[in-house]
N, C-alpha and C. Protein backbone atom coordinates (compact mmCIF):
# COMPACT_ATOMS: atom_id res chain seq x y z
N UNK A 1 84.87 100.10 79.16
CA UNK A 1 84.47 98.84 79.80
C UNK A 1 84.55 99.05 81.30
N UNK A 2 83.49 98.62 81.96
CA UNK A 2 83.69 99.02 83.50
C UNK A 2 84.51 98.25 84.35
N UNK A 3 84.48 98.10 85.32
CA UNK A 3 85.42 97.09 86.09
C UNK A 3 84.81 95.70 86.21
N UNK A 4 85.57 94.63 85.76
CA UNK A 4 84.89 93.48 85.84
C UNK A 4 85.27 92.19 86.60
N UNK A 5 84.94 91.38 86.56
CA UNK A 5 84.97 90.25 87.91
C UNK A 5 86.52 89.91 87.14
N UNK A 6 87.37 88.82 87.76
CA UNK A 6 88.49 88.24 87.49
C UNK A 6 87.98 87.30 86.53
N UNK A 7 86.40 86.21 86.69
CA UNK A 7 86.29 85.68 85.66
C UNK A 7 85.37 85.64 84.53
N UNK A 8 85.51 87.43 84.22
CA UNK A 8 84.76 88.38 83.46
C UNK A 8 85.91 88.77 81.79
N UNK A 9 87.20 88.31 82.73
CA UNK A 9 88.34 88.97 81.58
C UNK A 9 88.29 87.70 80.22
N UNK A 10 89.11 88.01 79.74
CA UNK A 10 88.58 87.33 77.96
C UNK A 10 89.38 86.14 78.50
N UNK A 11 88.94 84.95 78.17
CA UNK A 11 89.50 83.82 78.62
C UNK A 11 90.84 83.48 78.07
N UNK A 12 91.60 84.30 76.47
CA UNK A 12 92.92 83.57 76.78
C UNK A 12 93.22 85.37 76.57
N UNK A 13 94.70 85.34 76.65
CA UNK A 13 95.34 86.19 76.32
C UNK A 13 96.17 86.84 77.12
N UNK A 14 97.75 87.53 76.92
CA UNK A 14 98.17 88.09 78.04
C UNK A 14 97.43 89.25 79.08
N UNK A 15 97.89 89.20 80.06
CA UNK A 15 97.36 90.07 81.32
C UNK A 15 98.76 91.14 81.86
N UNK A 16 98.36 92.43 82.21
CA UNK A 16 99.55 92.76 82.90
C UNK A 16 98.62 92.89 85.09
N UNK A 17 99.45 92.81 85.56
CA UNK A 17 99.06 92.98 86.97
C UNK A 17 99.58 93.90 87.64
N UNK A 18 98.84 94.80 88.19
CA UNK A 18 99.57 96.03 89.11
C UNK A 18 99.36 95.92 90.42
N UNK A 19 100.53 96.30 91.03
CA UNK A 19 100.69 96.40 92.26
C UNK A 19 100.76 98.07 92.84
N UNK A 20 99.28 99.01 93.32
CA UNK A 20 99.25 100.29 93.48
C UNK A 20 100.16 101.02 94.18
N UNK A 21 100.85 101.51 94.32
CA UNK A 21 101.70 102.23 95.90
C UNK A 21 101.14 103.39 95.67
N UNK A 22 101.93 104.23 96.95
CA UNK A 22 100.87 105.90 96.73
C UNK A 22 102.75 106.24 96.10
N UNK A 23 104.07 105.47 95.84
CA UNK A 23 105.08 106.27 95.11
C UNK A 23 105.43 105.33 93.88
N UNK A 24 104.97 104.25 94.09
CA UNK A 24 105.19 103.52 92.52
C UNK A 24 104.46 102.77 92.31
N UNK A 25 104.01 101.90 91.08
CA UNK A 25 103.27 101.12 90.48
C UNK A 25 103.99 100.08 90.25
N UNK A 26 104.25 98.79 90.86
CA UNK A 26 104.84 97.69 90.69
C UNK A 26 104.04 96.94 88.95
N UNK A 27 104.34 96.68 88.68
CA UNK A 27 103.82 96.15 87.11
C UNK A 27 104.09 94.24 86.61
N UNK A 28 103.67 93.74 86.00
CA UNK A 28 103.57 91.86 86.15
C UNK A 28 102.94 91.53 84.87
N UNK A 29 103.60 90.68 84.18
CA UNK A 29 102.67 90.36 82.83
C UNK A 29 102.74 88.61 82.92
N UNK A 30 102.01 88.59 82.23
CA UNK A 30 101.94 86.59 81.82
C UNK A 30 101.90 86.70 80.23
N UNK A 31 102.08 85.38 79.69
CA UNK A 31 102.23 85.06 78.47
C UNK A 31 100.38 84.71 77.92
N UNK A 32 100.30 84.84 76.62
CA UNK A 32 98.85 84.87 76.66
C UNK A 32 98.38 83.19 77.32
N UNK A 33 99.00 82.18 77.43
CA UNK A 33 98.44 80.91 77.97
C UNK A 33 98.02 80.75 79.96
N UNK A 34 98.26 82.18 79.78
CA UNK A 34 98.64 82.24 81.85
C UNK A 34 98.98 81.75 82.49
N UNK A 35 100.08 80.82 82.16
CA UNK A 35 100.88 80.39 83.21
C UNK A 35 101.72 80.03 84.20
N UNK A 36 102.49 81.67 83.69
CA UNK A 36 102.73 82.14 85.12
C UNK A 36 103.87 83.40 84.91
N UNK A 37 103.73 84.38 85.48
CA UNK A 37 103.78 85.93 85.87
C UNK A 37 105.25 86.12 86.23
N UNK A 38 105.60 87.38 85.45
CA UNK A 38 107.05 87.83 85.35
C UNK A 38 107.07 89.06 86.11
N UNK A 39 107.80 89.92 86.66
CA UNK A 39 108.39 90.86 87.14
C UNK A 39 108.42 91.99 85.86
N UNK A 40 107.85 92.76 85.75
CA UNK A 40 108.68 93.30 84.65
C UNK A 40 109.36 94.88 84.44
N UNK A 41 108.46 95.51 85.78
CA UNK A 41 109.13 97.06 85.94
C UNK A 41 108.06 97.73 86.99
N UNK A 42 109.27 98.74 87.49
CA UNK A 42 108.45 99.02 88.59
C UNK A 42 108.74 100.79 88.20
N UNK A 43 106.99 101.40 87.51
CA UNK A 43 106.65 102.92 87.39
C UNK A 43 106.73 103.52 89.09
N UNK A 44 107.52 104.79 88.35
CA UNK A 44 107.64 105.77 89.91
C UNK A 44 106.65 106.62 89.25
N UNK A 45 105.81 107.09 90.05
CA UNK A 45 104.93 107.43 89.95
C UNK A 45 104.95 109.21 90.30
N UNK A 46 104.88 110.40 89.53
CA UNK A 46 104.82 111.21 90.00
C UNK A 46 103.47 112.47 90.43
N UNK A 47 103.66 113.46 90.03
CA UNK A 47 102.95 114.17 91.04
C UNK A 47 101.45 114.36 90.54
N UNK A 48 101.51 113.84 88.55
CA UNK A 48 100.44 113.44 87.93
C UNK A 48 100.29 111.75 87.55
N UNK A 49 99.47 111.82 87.49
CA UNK A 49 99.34 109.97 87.05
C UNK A 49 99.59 109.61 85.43
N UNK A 50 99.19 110.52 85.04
CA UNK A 50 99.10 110.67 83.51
C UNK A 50 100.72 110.12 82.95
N UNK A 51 101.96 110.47 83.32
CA UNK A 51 102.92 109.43 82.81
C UNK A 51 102.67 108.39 83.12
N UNK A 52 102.52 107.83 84.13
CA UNK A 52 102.41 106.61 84.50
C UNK A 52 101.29 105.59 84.09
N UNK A 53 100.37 105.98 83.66
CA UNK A 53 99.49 105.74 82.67
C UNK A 53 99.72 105.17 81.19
N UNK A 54 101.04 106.51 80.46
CA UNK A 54 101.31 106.10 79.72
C UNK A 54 101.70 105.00 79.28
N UNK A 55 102.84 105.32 80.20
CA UNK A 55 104.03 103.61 80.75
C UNK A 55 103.01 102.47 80.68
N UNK A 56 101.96 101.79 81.78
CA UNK A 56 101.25 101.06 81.36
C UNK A 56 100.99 100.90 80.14
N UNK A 57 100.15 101.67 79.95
CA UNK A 57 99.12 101.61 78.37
C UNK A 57 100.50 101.52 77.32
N UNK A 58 101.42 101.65 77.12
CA UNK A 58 102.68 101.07 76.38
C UNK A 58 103.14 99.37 76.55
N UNK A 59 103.35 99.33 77.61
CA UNK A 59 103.79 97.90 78.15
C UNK A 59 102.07 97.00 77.75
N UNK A 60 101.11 97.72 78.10
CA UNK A 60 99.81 96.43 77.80
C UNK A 60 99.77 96.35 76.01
N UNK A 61 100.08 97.38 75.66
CA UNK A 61 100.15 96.92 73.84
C UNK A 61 101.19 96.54 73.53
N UNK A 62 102.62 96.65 74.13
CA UNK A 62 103.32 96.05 73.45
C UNK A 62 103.27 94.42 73.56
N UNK A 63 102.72 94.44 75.33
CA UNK A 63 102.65 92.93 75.05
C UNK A 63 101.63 92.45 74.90
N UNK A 64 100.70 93.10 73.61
CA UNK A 64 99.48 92.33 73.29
C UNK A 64 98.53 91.79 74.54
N UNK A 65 98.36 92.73 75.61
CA UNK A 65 97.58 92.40 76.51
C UNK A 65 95.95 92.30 76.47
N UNK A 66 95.10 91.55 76.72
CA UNK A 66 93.65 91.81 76.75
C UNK A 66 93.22 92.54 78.05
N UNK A 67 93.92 92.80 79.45
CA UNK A 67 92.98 92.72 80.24
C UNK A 67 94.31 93.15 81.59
N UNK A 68 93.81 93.32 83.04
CA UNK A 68 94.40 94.15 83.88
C UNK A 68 94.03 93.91 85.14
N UNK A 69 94.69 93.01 86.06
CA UNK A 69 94.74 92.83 87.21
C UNK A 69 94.97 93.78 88.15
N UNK A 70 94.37 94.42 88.88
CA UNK A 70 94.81 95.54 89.92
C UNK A 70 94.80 94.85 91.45
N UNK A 71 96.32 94.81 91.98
CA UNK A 71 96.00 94.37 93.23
C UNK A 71 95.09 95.23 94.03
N UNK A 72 94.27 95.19 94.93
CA UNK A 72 93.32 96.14 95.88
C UNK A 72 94.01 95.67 97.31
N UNK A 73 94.51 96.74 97.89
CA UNK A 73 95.36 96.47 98.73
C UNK A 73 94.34 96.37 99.96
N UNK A 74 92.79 95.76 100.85
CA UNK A 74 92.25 95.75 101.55
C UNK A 74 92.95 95.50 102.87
N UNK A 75 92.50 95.66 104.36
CA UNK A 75 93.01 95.21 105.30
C UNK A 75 92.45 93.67 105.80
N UNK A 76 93.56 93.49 106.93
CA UNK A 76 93.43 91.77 107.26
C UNK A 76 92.14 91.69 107.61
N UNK A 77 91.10 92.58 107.86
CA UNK A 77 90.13 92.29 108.61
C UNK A 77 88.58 92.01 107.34
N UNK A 78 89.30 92.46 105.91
CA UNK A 78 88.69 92.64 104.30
C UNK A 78 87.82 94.11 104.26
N UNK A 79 88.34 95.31 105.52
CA UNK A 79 87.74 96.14 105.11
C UNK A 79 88.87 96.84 104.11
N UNK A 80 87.86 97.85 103.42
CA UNK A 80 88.69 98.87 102.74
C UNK A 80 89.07 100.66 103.16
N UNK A 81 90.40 100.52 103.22
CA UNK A 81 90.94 101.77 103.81
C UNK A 81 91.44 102.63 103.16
N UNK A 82 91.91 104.07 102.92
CA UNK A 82 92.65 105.06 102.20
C UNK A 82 93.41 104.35 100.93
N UNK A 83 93.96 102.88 100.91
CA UNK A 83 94.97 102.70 99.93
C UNK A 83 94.28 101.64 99.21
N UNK A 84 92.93 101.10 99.79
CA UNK A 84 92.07 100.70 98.56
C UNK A 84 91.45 101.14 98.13
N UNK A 85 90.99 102.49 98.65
CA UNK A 85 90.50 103.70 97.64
C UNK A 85 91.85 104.43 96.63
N UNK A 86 92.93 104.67 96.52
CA UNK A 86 93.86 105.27 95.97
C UNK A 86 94.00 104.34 94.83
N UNK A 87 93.55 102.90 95.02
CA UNK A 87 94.17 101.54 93.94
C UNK A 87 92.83 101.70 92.87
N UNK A 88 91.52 102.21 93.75
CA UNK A 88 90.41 102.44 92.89
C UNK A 88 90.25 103.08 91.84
N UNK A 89 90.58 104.35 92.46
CA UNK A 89 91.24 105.67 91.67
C UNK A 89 91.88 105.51 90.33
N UNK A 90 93.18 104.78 90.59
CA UNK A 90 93.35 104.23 89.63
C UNK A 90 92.73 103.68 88.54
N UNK A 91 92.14 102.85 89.06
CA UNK A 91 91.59 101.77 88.25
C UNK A 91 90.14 102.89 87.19
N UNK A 92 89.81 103.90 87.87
CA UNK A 92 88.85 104.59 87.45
C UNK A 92 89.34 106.04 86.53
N UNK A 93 90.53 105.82 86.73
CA UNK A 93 91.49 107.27 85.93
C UNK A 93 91.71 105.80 84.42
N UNK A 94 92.31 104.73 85.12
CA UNK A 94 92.55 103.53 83.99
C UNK A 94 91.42 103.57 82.74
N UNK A 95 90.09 103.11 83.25
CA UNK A 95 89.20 103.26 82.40
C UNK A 95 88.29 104.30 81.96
N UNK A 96 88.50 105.08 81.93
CA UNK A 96 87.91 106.55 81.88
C UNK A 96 89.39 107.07 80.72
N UNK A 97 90.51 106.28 80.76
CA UNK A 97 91.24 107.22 79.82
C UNK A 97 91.41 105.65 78.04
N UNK A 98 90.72 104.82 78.69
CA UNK A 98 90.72 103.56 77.62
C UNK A 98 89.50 102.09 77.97
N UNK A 99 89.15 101.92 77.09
CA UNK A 99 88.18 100.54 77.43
C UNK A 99 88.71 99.48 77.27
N UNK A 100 89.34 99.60 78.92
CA UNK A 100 90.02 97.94 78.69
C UNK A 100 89.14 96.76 79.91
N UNK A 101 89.33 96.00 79.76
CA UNK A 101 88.85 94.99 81.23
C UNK A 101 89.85 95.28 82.37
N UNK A 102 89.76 95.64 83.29
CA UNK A 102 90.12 95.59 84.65
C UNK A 102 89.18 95.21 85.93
N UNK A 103 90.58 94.20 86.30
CA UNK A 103 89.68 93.49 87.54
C UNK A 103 90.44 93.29 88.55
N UNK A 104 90.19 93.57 89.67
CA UNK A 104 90.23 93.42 91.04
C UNK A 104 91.06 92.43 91.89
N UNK A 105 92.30 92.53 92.62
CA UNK A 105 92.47 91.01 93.15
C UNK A 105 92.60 91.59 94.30
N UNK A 106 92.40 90.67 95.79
CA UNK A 106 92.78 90.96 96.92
C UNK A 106 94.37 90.77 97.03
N UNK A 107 94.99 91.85 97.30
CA UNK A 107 96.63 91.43 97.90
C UNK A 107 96.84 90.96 99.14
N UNK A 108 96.06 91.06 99.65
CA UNK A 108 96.68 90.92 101.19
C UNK A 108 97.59 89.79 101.35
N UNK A 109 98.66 90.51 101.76
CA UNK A 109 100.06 89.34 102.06
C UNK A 109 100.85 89.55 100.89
N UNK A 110 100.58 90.39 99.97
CA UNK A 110 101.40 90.05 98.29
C UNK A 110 103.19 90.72 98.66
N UNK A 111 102.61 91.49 99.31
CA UNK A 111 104.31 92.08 99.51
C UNK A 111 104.66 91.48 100.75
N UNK A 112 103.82 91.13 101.47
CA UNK A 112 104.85 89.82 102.51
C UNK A 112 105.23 88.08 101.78
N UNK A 113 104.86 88.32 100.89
CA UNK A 113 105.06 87.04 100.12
C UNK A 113 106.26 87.02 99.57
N UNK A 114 106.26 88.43 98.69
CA UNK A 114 107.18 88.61 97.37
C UNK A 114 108.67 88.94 98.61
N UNK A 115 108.38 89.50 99.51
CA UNK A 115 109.53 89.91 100.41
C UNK A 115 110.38 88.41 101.01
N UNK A 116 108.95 87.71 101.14
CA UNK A 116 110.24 86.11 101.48
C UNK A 116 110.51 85.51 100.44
N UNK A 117 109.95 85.47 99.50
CA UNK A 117 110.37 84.84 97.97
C UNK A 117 111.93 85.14 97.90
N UNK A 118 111.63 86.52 98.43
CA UNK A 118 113.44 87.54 98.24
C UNK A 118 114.45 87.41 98.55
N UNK A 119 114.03 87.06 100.28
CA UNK A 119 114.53 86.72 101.06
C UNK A 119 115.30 85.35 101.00
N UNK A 120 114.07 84.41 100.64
CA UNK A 120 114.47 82.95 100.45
C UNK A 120 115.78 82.81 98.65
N UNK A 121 116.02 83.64 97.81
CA UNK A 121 116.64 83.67 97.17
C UNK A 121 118.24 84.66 97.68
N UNK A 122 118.03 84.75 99.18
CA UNK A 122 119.18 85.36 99.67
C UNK A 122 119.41 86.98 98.62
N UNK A 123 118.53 87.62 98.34
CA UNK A 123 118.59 89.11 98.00
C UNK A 123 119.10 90.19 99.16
N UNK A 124 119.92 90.74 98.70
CA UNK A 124 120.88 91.96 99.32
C UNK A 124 118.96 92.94 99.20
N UNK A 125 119.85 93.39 100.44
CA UNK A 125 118.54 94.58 101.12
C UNK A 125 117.70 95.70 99.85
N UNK A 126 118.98 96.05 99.09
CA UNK A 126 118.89 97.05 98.47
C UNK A 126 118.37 96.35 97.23
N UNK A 127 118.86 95.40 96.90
CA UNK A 127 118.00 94.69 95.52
C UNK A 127 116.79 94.57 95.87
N UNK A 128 116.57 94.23 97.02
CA UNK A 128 114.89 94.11 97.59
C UNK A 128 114.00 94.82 97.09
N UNK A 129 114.14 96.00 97.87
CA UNK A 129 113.46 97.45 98.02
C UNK A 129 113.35 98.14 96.27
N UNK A 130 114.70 97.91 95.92
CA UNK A 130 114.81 98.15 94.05
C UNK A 130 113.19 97.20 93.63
N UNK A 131 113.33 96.07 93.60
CA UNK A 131 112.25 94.86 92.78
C UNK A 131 111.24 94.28 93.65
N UNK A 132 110.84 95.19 94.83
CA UNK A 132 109.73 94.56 95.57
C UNK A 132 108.46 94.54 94.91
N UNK A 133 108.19 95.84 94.44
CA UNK A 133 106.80 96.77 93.83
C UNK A 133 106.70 95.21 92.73
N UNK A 134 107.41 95.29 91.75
CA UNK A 134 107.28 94.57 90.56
C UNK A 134 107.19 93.06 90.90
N UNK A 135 108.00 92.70 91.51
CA UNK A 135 108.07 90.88 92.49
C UNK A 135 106.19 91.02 93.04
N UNK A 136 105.99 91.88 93.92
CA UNK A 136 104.57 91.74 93.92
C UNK A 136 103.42 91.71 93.32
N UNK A 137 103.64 93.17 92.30
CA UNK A 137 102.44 92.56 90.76
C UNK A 137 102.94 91.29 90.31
N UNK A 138 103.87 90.64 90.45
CA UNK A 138 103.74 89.13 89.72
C UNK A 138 103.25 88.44 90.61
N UNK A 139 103.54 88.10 92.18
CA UNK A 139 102.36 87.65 93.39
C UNK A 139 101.18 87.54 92.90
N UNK A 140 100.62 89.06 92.81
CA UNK A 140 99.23 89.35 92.28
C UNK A 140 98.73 88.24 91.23
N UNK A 141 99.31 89.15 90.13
CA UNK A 141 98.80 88.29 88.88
C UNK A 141 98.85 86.64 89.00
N UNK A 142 99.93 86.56 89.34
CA UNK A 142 100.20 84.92 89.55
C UNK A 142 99.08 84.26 90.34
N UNK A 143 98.51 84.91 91.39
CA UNK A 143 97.53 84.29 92.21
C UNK A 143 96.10 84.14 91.33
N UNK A 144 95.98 85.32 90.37
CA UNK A 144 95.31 85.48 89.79
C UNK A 144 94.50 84.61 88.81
N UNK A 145 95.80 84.31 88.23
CA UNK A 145 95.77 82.80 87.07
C UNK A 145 96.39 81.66 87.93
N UNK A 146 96.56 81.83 89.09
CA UNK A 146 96.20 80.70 89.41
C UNK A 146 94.91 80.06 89.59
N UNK A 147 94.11 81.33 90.25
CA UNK A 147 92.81 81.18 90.40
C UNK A 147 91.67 80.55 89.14
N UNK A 148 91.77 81.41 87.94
CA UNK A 148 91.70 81.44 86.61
C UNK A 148 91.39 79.80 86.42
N UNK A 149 92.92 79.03 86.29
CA UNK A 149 93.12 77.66 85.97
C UNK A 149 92.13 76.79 86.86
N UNK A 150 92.23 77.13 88.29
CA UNK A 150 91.55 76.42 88.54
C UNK A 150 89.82 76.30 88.81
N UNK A 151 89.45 77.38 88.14
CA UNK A 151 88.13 77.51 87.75
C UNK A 151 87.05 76.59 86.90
N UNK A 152 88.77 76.59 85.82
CA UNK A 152 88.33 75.96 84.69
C UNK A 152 88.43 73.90 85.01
């Protein structure tokens, strides 16, 4: 399945949401009703992609997922630079190794978001940096179905 719009994905069902880094894959699921996005692990990513792949493609069947939010990390200005090509990549190693729906969200701001969310819950430095990656695929996704809902 190629890459498809956000309101291209199957209208109910769980979603997981990734957040790309070039050292880990922040990861985010929702319940199949979408309404609203958990934290759920953050893949370190090593020197092949192919574990990390796995890891996904485990976590999207176990939780009965239809479909795959990829944050696209663009700049403030909406061009695309080195790390929205690396999130592409992904997304093109993603479907090339399974036919799933994957679609696209703009992050911009997702890890300045998830960082005051953090902040505002008074998080020690080091818990931060531990659950940022993953706090942000739920940003993502969350914005996502937010979007979603209010479509409909």
């Amino acid at each position: 399945m190629p890459l498809v719009s956000l309101h291209d994905l199957p209208p109910r069902g769980a979603l997981l949401g990734l957040d790309p880094g070039s050292k880990t894959i922040g990861v985010a699921g929702c319940d199949a009703n979408r309404l609203i996005s958990t934290a759920l692990e953050t893949i370190v990513r090593g020197k092949k992609l192919a574990p990390s792949l796995d890891r996904i493609f485990a976590l999207y069947d176990q939780r009965q997922s239809v479909g795959l939010v990829m944050g696209l990390p663009v700049n403030m200005d909406g061009s695309e630079g080195p790390r929205a090509q690396s999130a592409r990549s992904v997304v093109a190693n993603i479907i090339a190794r399974r036919d799933i729906p994957v679609a696209l969200w703009d992050e911009r701001l997702s890890t300045a978001g998830a960082t005051r969310a953090l902040l505002e819950a008074d998080t020690s430095r080091a818990r931060r940096e531990e659950v940022i990656d993953k706090v942000a695929a739920a940003w993502i996704l969350q914005g996502a179905i937010d979007r979603l809902h209010a479509a409909r």
